[in-house]
N, C-alpha and C. Protein backbone atom coordinates (compact mmCIF):
# COMPACT_ATOMS: atom_id res chain seq x y z
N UNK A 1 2.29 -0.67 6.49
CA UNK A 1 3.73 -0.67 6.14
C UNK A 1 4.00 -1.70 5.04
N UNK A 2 4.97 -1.81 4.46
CA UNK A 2 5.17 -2.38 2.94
C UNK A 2 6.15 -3.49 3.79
N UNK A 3 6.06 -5.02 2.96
CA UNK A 3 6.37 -6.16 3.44
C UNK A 3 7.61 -6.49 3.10
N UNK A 4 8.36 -5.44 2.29
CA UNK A 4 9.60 -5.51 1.89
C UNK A 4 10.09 -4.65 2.68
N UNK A 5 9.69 -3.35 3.01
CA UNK A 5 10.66 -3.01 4.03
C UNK A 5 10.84 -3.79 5.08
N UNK A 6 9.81 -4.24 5.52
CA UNK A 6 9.97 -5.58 6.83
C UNK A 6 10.89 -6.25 6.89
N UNK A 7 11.00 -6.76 5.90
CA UNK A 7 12.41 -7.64 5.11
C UNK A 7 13.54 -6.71 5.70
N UNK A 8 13.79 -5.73 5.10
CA UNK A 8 15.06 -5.50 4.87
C UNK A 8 15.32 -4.95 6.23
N UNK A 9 14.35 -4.10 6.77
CA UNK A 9 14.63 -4.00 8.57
C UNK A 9 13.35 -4.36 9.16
N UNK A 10 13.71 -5.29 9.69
CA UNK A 10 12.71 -5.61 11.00
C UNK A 10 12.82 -5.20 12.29
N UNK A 11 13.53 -4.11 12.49
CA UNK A 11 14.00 -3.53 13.69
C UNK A 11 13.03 -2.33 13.75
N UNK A 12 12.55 -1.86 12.26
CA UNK A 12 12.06 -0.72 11.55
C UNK A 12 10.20 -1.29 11.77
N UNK A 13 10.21 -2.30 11.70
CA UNK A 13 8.24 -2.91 12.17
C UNK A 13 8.14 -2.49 13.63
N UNK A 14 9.10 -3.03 14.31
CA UNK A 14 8.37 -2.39 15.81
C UNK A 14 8.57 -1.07 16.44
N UNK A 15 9.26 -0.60 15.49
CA UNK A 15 9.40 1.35 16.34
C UNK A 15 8.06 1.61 15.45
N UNK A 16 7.83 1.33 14.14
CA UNK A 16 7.05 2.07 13.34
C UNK A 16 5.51 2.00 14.48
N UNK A 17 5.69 0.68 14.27
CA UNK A 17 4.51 -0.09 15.21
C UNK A 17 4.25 0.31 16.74
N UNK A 18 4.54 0.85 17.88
CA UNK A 18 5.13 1.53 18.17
C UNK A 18 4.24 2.60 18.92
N UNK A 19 4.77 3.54 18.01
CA UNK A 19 4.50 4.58 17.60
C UNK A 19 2.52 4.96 17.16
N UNK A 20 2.48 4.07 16.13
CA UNK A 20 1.25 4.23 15.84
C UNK A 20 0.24 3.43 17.04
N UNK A 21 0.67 2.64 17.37
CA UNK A 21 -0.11 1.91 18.30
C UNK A 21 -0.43 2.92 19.60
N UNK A 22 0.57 3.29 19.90
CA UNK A 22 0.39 4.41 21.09
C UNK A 22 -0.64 5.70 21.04
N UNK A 23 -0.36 6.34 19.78
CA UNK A 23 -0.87 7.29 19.04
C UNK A 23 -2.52 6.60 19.00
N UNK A 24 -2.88 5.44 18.68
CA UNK A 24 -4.36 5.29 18.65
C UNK A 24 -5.08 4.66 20.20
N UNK A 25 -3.93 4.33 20.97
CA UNK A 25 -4.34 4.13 22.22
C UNK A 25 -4.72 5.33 22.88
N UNK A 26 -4.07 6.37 22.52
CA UNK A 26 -4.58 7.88 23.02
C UNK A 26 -6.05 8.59 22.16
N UNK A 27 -6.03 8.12 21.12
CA UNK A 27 -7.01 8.83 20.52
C UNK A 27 -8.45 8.10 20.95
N UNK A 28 -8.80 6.62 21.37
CA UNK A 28 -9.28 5.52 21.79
C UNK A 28 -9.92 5.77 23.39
N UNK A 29 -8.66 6.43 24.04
CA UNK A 29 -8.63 6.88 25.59
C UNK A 29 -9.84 8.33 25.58
């Protein structure tokens, strides 16, 4: 993810985050 969007929403890092994290906990499983 780009460090300026971070900036401008940081509400927007942890859904993104999230999301993908879950997604590789399943693929991992």
């Amino acid at each position: 993810l780009e460090p300026r969007k971070n900036c401008t929403t940081p509400e927007a890092n942890p859904l993104s985050h999230a999301p993908q994290r879950a997604i590789r906990s399943d693929v991992m499983e």
